[in-house]
Protein backbone atom coordinates (compact mmCIF):
# COMPACT_ATOMS: atom_id res chain seq x y z
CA UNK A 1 110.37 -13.01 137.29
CA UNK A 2 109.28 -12.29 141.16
CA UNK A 3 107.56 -15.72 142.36
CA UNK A 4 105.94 -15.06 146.13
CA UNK A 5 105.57 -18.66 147.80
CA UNK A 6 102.36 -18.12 149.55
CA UNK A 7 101.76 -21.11 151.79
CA UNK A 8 102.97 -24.87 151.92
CA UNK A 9 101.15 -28.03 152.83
CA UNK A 10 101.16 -31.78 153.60
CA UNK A 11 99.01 -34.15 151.73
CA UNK A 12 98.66 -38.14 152.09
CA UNK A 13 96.27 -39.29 149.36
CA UNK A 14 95.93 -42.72 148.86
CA UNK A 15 96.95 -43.77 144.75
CA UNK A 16 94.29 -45.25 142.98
CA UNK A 17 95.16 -47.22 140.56
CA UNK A 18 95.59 -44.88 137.68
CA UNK A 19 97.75 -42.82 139.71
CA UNK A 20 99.96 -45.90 140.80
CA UNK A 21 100.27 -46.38 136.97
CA UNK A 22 101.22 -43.11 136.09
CA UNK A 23 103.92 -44.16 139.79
CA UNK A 24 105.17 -47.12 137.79
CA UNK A 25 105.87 -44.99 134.89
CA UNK A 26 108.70 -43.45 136.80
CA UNK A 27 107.09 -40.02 136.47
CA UNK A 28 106.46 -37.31 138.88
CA UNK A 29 103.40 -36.80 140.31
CA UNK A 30 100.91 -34.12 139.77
CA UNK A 31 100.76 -31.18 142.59
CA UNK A 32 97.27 -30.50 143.30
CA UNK A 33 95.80 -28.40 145.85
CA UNK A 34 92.57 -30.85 146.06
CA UNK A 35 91.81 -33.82 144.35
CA UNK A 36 90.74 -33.52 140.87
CA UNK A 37 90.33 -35.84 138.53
CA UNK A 38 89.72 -39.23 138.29
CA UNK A 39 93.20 -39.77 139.87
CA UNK A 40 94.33 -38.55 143.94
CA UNK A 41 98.02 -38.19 143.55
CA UNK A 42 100.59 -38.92 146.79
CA UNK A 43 101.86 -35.69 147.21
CA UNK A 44 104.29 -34.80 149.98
CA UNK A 45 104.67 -31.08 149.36
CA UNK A 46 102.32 -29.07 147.60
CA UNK A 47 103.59 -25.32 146.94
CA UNK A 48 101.58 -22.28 145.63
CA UNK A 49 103.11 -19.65 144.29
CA UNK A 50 101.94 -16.18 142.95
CA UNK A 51 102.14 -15.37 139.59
CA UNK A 52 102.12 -12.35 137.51
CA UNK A 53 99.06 -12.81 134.64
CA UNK A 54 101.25 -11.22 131.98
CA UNK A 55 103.92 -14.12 132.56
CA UNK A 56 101.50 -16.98 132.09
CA UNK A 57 100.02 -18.84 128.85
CA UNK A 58 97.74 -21.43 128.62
CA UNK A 59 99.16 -24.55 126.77
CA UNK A 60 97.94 -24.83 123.17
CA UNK A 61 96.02 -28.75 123.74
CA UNK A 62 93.30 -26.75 125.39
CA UNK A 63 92.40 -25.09 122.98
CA UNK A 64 92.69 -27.97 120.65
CA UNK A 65 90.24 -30.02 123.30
CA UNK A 66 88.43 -27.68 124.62
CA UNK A 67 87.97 -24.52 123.00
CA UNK A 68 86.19 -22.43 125.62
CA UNK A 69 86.42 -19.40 127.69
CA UNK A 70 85.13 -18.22 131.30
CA UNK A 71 81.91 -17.11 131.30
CA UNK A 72 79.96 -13.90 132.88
CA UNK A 73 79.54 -15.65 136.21
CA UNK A 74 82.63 -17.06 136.39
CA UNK A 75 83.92 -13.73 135.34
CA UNK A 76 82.11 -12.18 138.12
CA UNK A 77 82.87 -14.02 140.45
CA UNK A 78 86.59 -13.82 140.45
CA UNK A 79 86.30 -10.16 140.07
CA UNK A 80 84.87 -10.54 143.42
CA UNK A 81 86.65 -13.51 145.79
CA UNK A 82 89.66 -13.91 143.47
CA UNK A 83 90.87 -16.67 142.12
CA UNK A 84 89.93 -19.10 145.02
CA UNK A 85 91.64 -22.92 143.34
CA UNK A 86 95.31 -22.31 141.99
CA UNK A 87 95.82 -22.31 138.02
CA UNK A 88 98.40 -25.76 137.70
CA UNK A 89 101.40 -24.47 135.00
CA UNK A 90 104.25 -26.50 133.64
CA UNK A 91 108.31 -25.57 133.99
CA UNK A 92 107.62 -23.07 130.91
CA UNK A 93 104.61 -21.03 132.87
CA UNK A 94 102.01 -23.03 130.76
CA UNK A 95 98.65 -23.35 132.14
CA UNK A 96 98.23 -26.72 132.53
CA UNK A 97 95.12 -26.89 134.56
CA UNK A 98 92.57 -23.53 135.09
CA UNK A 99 92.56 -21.82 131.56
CA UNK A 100 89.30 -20.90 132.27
CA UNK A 101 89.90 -19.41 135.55
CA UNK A 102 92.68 -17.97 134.09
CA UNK A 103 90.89 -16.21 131.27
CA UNK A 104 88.60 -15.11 134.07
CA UNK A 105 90.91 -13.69 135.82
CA UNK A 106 92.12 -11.94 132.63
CA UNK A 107 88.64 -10.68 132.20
CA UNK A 108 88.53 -9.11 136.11
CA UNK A 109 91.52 -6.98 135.13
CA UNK A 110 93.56 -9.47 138.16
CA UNK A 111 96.95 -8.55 137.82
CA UNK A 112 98.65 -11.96 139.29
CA UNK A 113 97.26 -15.35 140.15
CA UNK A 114 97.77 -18.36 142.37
CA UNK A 115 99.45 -21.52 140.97
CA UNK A 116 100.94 -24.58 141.54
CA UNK A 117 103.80 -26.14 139.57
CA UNK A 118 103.42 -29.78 137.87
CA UNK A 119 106.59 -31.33 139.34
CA UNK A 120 107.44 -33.23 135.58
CA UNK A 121 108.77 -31.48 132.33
CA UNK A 122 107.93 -34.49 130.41
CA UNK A 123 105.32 -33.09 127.36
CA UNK A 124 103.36 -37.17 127.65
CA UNK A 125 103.13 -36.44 131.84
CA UNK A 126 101.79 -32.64 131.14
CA UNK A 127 99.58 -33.69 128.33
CA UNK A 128 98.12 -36.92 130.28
CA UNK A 129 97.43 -34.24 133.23
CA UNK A 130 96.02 -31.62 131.50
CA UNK A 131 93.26 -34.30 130.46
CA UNK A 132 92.73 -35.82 133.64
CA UNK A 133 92.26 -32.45 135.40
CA UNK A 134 89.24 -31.34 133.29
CA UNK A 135 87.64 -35.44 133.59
CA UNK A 136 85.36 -34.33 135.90
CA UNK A 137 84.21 -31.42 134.37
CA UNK A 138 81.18 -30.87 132.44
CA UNK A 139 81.90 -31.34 128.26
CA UNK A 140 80.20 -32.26 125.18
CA UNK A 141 80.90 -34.81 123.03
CA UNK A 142 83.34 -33.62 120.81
CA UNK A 143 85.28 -32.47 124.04
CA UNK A 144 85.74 -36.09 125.74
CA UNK A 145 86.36 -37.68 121.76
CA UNK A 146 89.37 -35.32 121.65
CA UNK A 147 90.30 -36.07 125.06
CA UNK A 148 90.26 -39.67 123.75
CA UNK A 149 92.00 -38.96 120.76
CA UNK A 150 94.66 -36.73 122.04
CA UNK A 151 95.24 -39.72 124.86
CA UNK A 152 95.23 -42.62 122.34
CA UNK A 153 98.32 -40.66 120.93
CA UNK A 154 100.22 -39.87 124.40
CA UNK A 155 99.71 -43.83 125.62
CA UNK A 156 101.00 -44.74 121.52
CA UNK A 157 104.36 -42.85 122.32
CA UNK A 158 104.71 -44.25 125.75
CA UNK A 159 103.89 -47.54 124.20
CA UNK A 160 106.36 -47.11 121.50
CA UNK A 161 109.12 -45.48 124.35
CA UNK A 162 108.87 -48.52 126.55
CA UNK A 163 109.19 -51.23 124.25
CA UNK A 164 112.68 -49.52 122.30
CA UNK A 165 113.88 -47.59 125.70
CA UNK A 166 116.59 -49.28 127.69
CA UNK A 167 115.53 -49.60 130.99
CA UNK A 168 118.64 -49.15 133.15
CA UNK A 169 117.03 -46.61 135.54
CA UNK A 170 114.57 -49.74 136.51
CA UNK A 171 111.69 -47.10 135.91
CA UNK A 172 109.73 -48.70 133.21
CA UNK A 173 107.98 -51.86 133.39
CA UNK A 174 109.89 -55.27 132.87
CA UNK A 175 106.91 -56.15 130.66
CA UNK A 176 107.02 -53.58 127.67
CA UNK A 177 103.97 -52.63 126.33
CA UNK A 178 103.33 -52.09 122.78
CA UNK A 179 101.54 -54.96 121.32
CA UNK A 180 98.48 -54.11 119.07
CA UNK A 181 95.64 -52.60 121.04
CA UNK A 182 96.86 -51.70 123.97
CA UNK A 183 97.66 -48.32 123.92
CA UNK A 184 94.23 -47.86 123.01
CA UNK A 185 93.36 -50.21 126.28
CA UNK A 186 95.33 -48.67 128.32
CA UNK A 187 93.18 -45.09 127.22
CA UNK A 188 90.00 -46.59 127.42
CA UNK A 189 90.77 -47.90 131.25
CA UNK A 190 91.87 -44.32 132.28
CA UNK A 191 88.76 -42.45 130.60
CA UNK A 192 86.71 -45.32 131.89
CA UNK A 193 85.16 -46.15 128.54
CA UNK A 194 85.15 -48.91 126.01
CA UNK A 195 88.30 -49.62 123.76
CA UNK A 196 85.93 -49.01 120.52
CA UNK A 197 85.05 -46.13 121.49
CA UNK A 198 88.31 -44.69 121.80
CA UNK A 199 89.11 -46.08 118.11
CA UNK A 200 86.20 -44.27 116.79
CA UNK A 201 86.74 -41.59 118.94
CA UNK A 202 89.82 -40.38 117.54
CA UNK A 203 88.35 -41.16 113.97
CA UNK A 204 85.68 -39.03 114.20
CA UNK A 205 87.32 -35.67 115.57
CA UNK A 206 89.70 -36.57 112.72
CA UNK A 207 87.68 -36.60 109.99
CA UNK A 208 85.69 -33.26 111.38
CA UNK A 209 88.91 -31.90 111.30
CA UNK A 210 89.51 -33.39 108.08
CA UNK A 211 86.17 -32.07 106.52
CA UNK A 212 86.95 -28.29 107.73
CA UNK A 213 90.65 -27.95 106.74
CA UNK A 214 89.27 -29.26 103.32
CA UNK A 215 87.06 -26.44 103.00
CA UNK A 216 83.86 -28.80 103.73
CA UNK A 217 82.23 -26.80 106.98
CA UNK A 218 79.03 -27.78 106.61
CA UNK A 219 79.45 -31.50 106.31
CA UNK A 220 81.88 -30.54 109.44
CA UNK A 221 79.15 -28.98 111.12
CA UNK A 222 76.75 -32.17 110.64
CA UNK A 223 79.00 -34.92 111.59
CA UNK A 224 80.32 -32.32 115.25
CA UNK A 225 75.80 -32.48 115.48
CA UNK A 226 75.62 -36.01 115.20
CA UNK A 227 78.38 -36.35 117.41
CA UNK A 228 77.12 -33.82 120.40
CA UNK A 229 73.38 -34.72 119.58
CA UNK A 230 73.68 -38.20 119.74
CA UNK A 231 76.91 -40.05 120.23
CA UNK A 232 80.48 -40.77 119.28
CA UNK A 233 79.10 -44.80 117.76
CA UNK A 234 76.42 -42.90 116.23
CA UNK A 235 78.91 -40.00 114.40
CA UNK A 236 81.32 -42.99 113.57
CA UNK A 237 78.66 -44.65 111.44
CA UNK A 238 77.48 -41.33 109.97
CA UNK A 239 80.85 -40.80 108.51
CA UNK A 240 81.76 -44.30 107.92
CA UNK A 241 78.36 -44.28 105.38
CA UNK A 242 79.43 -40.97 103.64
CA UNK A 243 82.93 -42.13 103.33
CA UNK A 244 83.83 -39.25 105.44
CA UNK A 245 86.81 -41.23 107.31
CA UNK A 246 88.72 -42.54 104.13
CA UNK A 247 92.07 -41.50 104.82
CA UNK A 248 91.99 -40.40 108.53
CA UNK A 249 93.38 -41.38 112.14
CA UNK A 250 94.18 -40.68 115.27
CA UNK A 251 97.75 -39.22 114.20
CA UNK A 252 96.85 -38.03 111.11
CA UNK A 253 95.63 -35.29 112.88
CA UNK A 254 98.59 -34.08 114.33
CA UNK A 255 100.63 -34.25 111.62
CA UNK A 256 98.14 -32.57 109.61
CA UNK A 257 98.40 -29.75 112.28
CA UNK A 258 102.23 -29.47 112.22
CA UNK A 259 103.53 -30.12 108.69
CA UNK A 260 104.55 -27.29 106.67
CA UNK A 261 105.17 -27.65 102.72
CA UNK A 262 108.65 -26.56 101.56
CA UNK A 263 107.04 -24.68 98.81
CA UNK A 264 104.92 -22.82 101.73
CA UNK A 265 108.15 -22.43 103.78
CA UNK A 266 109.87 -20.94 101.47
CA UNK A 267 106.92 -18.05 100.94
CA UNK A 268 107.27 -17.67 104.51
CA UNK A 269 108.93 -14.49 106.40
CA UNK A 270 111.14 -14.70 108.93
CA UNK A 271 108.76 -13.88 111.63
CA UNK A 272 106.38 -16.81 110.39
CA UNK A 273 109.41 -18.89 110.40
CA UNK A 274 110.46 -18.43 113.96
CA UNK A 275 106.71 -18.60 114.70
CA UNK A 276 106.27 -22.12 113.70
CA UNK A 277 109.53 -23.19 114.91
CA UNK A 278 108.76 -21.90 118.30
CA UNK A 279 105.12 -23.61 117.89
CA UNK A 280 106.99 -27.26 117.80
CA UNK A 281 105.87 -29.70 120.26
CA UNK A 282 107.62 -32.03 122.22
CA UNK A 283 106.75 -35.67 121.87
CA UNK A 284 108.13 -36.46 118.67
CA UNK A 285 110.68 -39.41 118.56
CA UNK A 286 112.78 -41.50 116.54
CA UNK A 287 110.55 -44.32 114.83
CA UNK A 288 111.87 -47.70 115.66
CA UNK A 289 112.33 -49.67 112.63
CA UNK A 290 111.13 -53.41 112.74
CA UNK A 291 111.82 -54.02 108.82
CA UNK A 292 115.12 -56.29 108.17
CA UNK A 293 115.29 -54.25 105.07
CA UNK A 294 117.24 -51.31 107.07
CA UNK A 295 118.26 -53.51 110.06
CA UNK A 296 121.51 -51.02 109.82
CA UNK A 297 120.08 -48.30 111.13
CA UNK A 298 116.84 -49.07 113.79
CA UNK A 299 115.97 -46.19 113.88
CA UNK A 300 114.61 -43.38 110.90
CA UNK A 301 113.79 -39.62 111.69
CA UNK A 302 112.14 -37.64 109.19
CA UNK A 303 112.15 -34.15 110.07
CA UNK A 304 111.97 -33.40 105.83
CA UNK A 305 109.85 -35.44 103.88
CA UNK A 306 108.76 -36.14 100.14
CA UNK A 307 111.44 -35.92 96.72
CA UNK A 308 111.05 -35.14 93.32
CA UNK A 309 113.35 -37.58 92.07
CA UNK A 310 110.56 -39.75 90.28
CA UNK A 311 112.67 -42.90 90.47
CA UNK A 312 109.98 -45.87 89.29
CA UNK A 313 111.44 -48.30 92.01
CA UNK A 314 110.67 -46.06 94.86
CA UNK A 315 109.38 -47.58 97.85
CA UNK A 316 109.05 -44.13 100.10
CA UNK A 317 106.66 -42.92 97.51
CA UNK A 318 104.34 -45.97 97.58
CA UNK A 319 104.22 -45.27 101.57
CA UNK A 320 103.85 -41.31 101.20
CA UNK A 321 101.03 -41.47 98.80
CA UNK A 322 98.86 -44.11 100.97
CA UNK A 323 99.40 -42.45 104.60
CA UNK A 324 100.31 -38.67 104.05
CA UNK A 325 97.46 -36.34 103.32
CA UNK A 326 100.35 -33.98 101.53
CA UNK A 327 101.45 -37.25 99.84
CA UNK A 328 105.29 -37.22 98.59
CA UNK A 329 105.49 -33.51 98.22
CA UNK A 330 107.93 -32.09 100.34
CA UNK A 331 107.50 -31.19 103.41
CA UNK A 332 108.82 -30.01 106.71
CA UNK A 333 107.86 -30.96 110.39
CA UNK A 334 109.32 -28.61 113.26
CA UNK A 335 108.15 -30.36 115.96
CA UNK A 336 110.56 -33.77 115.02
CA UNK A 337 113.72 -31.89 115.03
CA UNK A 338 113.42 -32.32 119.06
CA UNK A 339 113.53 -36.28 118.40
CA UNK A 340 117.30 -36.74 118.82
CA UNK A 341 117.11 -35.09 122.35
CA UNK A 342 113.98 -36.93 123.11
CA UNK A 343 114.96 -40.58 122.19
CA UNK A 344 117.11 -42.55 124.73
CA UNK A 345 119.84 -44.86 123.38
CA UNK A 346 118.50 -48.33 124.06
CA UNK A 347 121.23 -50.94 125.99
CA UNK A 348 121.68 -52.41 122.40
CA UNK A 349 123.58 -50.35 121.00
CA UNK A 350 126.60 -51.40 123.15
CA UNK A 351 127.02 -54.74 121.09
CA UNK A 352 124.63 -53.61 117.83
CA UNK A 353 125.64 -50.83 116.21
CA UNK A 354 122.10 -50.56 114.03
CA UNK A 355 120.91 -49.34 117.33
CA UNK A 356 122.90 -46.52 117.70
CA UNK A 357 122.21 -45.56 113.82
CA UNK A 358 119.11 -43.34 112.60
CA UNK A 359 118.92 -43.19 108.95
CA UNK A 360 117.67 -39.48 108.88
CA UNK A 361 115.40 -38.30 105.98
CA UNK A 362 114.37 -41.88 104.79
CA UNK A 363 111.40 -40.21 103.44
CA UNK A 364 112.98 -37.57 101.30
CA UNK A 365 116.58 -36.44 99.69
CA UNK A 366 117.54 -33.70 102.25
CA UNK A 367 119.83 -32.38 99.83
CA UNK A 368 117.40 -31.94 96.66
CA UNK A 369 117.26 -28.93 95.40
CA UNK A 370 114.45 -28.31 96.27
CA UNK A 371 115.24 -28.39 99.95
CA UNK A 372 116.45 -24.47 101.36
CA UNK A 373 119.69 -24.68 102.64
CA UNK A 374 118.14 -23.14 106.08
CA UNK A 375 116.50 -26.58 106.45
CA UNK A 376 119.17 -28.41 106.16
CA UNK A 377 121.17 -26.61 108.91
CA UNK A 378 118.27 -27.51 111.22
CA UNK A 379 118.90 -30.69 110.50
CA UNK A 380 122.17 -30.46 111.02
CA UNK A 381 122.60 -28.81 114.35
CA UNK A 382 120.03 -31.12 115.77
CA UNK A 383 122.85 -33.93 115.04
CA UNK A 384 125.54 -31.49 116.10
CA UNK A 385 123.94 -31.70 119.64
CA UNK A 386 123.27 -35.25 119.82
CA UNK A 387 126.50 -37.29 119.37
CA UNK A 388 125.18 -40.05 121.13
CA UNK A 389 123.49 -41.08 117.70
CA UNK A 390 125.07 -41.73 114.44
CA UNK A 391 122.99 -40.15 111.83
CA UNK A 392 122.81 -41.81 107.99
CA UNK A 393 122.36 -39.53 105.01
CA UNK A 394 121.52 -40.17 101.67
CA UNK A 395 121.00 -38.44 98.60
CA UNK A 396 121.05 -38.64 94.45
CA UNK A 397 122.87 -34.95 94.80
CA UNK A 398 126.04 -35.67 95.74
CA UNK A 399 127.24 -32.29 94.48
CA UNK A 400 125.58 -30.15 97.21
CA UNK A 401 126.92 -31.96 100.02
CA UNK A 402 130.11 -30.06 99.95
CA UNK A 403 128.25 -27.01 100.85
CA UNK A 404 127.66 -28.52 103.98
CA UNK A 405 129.76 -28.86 107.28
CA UNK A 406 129.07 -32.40 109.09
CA UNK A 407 130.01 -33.21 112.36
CA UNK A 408 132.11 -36.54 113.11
CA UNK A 409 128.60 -38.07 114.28
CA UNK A 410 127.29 -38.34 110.59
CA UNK A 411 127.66 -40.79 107.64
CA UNK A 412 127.42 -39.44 104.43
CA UNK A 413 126.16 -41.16 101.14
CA UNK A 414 125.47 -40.77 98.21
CA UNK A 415 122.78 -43.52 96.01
CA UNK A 416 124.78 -45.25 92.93
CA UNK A 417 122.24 -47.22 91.25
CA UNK A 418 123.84 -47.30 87.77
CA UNK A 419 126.99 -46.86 85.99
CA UNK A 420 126.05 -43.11 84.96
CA UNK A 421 126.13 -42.14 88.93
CA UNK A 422 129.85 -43.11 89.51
CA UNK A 423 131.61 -40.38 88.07
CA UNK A 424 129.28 -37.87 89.59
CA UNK A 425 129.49 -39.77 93.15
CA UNK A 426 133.64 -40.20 93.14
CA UNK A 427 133.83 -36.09 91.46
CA UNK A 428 131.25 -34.72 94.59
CA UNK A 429 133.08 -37.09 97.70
CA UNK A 430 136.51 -35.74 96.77
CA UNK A 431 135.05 -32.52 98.06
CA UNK A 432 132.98 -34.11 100.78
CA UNK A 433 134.11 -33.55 104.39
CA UNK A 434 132.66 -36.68 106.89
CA UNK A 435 133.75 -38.87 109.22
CA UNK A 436 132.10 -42.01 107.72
CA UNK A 437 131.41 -41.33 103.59
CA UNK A 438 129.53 -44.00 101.84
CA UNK A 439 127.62 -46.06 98.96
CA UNK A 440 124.35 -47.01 98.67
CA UNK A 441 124.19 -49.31 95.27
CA UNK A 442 120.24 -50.54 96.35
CA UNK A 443 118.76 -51.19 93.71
CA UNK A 444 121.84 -52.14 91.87
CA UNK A 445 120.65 -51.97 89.15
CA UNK A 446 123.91 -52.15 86.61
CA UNK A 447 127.11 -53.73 86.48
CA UNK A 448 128.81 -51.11 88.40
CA UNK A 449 132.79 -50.42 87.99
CA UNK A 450 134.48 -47.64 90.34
CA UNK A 451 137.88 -46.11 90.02
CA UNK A 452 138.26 -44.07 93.28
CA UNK A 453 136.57 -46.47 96.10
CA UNK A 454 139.08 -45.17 98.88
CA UNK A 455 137.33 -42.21 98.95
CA UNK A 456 134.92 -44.37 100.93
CA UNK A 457 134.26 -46.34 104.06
CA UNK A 458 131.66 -47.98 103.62
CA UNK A 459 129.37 -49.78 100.32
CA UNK A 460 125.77 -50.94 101.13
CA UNK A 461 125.08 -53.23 98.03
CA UNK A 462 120.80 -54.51 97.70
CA UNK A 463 118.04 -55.49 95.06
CA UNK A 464 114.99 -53.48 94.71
CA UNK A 465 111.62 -54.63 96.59
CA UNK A 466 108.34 -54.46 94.59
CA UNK A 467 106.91 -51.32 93.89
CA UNK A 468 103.34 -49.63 92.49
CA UNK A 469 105.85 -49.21 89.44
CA UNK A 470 108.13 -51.61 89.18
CA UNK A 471 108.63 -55.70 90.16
CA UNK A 472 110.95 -57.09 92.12
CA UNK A 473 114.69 -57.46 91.57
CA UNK A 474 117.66 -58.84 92.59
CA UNK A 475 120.91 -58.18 90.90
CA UNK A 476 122.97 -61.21 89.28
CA UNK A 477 125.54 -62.51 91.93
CA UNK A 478 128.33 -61.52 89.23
CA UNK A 479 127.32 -57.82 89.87
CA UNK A 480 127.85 -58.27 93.50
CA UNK A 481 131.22 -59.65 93.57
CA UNK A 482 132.66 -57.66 91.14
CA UNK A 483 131.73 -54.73 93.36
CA UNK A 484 132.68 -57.13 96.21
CA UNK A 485 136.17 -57.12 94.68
CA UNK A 486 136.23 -53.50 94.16
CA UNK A 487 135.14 -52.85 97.67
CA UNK A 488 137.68 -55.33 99.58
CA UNK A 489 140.67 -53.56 97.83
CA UNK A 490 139.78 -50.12 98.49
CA UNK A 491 139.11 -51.31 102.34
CA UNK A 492 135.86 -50.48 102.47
CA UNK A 493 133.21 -52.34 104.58
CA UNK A 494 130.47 -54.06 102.82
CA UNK A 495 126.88 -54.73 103.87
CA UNK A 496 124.97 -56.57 101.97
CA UNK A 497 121.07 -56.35 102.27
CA UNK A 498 118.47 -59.03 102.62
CA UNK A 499 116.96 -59.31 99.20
CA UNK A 500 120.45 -60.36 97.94
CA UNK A 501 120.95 -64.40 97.47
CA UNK A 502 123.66 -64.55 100.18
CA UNK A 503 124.56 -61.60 102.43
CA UNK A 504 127.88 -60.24 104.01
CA UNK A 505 127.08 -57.35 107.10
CA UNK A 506 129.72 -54.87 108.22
CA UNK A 507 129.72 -51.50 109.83
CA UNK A 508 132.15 -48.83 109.92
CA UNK A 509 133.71 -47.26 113.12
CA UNK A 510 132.74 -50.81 114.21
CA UNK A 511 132.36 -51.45 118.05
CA UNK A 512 133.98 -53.31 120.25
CA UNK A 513 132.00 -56.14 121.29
CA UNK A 514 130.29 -56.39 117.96
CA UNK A 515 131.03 -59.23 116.07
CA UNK A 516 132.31 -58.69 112.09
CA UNK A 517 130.57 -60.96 109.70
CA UNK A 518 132.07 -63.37 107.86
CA UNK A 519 132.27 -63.50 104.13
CA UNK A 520 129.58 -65.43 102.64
CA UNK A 521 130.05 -69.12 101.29
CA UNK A 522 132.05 -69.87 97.97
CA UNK A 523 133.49 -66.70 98.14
């Protein structure tokens, strides 16, 4: 594409203090030809280029927060002077800052534009810009609630990046935030407004959006007057009274907006495929785990959710069915297959192996039926290209993982909660391919006696935790050690989880640095 640099400048602005924040942040900062905004950025070197209309697009989260087009005047008057403030775009030619000078521009029949380039490539940086470029402007209600919303869920991720992201760069703050309430804080200092507000900002644009995906417009349509009319407190106790925001949040309207059911998926054509693939954003990462119930793996990514397994203990069921809207059906979500490449390996992983580990599909069996095998290769090549992780797998169908290729960066295992599993488990691994193959006998819920345990490297051995279906167990301490036994003579490394009576905690491939557990007492 033919870029023409039109002119260069030198600006000095003094930082305020949100744009020193956005400094400590260690991101770039925002090229602007003037100061716009709440924020004057420091800018040494501000270049405009020309750009060819037909090359540009304007980045989907104004449309999602603003919604609007250039009017006749505007129209009219870039027919006339041209576009006289430069469109801001991102590395990809998104417009950033200007869609509606853009779309008047369209409009004039303009064949190329003016624009400056926003120096980061970082989606949180572009997204946080986009917003505070259009602060100033004039906008109803619902427009500065999204803006609220959409920034409660930029500051969560940064939030949530600071406080699991090693800092060796020294780029991040030596204080991590992350503690309840202040990624909302830190939102409601930058749009100048009230923490509350922001809360029941983002709760009200999510239950409108709620409301019309459900088919409800006109009680849509009511709740966007009250909102506009009135307020954003006034809309929040609207819909609080009509029980309009059961079920909603700030994030559950995002992943509303980018989960696809498999059953949908696999209706799809190809073009719709590559459609929504291409659609995927970029701030999805790993979720940190806090729970001591998976402290081998600190990490889960769930690009496939949901199972069909029905098994009564299940505790990703009991989770699915109180926060997903789709509940434990399964589903896909493009978007999170960018998470390996997106999540940094924090410094503890060089004497903790759990934080190098992601158990991947915690959510779901990847390799259910039910689950296309196309899917599954996603998955798959996303690992392929980040070997900095180790990536866990699990599943109750052993007998489709031999279909399957894995690279060296993947443990493989299969769930063995009773005696009727073992044959089926020892039968499919002697076909399995992996690096790392291994056992997950959580809940154990049967005396459990295996004949080919060399074929493995590794046996995770746990109770079962309380369900909406089931109480708590724990397996008898017999059980335990005479799969202990079984384990230690096959050479396998056993891991024993927290709702056992005594606990033993060993990795394969372990590190150097890390040190083994010992066996537990009266063993």
């Amino acid at each position: 594409m033919k870029e023409t640099e039109i002119k260069t400048q030198k600006k000095t602005n003094r930082h305020s203090p949100a744009a020193a924040a956005s400094l400590v942040a260690g991101k770039a900062p925002v090229a602007r030809t003037r100061t716009q905004g709440p924020t004057q950025h420091h800018v040494n070197r501000t270049v405009i280029v020309s750009k060819s209309i037909a090359a540009l697009t304007v980045h989907p989260l104004n449309a999602e927060i603003y919604g609007d087009a250039a009017d006749q005047t505007l129209v009219d008057s870039v027919g006339e002077n041209g576009i006289l403030q430069p469109v801001m775009i991102d590395s990809k030619d998104q417009i950033i800052s200007g869609h509606r000078r853009f779309d008047a521009a369209t409009k004039a029949g303009l064949k190329q534009i003016p624009c400056t380039l926003f120096q980061s490539t970082d989606e949180l940086d572009i997204r946080t810009a986009l917003i505070e470029a259009n602060h100033q402007r004039v906008k109803s209600n619902e427009q500065f609630a999204r803006e609220a919303a959409c920034l409660l869920r930029v500051e969560r991720k940064k939030a949530q990046l600071r406080k699991t992201t090693a800092n060796s760069k020294g780029d991040l703050p030596a204080i991590s935030p992350g503690d309840p309430g202040d990624a909302r804080d830190v939102t409601a200092k930058k749009l100048g407004i009230g923490g509350k507000k922001v809360e029941q900002s983002a709760a009200v644009v999510a239950a409108i959006d709620k409301l019309d995906k459900e088919g409800s417009k006109d009680d849509a349509d009511k709740l966007r007057k009250e909102l506009n009319k009135f307020s954003v407190n006034r809309a929040y106790k609207v819909a609080l009274e009509k029980g309009w925001l059961k079920g909603v949040g700030a994030e559950e309207t995002a992943d509303k907006k980018d989960v696809i059911l498999i059953e949908d998926w696999k209706r799809m054509s190809e073009g719709e495929k590559e459609k929504a693939l291409a659609k995927g954003g970029s701030e999805s990462t790993f979720n940190s785990q806090q729970s001591d119930g998976i402290e081998w793996a600190k990490w889960s990514w769930n690009p496939i959710t949901g199972c069909r397994h029905d098994c009564p203990y299940c505790f990703a069921r009991d989770i699915a069915n109180r926060l997903f809207f789709h509940q434990f059906n399964p589903a896909f979500y493009p978007a999170r297959l960018k998470a390996p490449d997106l999540t940094n390996v924090p410094k503890e992983a060089a004497t903790d192996i759990g934080y190098r580990n992601v158990f991947t599909c915690s959510m779901a069996d990847l390799f259910g039926k039910w689950v296309p095998a196309d899917l599954i290769e996603m998955v798959l090549e996303a690992v392929r290209a980040a070997p900095q992780w180790n990536f866990l797998f699990l599943t109750k169908f052993p007998q489709r993982l031999c279909q399957f290729k894995f690279p060296d960066n993947a443990w493989v295992g299969t769930s063995v909660d009773k005696q009727a599993r073992v044959d089926a488990a020892e039968q499919a691994f002697e076909k399995v391919e992996a690096r790392v193959k291994w056992l997950s006998c959580e809940p154990m819920m049967e005396r459990l006696t295996f004949t080919k345990l060399k074929l493995f490297q590794w046996v995770v051995i746990g109770g079962a935790s309380k369900s909406t279906k089931t109480d708590e167990f724990k397996p008898p301490r017999e059980w335990v050690q005479h799969l202990w036994v079984q384990a230690e003579k096959a050479g396998c490394k056993i891991y024993e989880k927290p709702n056992l009576l005594e606990r033993r905690r060993e990795y394969p491939q372990q590190q150097q640095g890390v040190q083994p557990a010992t066996k537990p007492s009266g063993t």
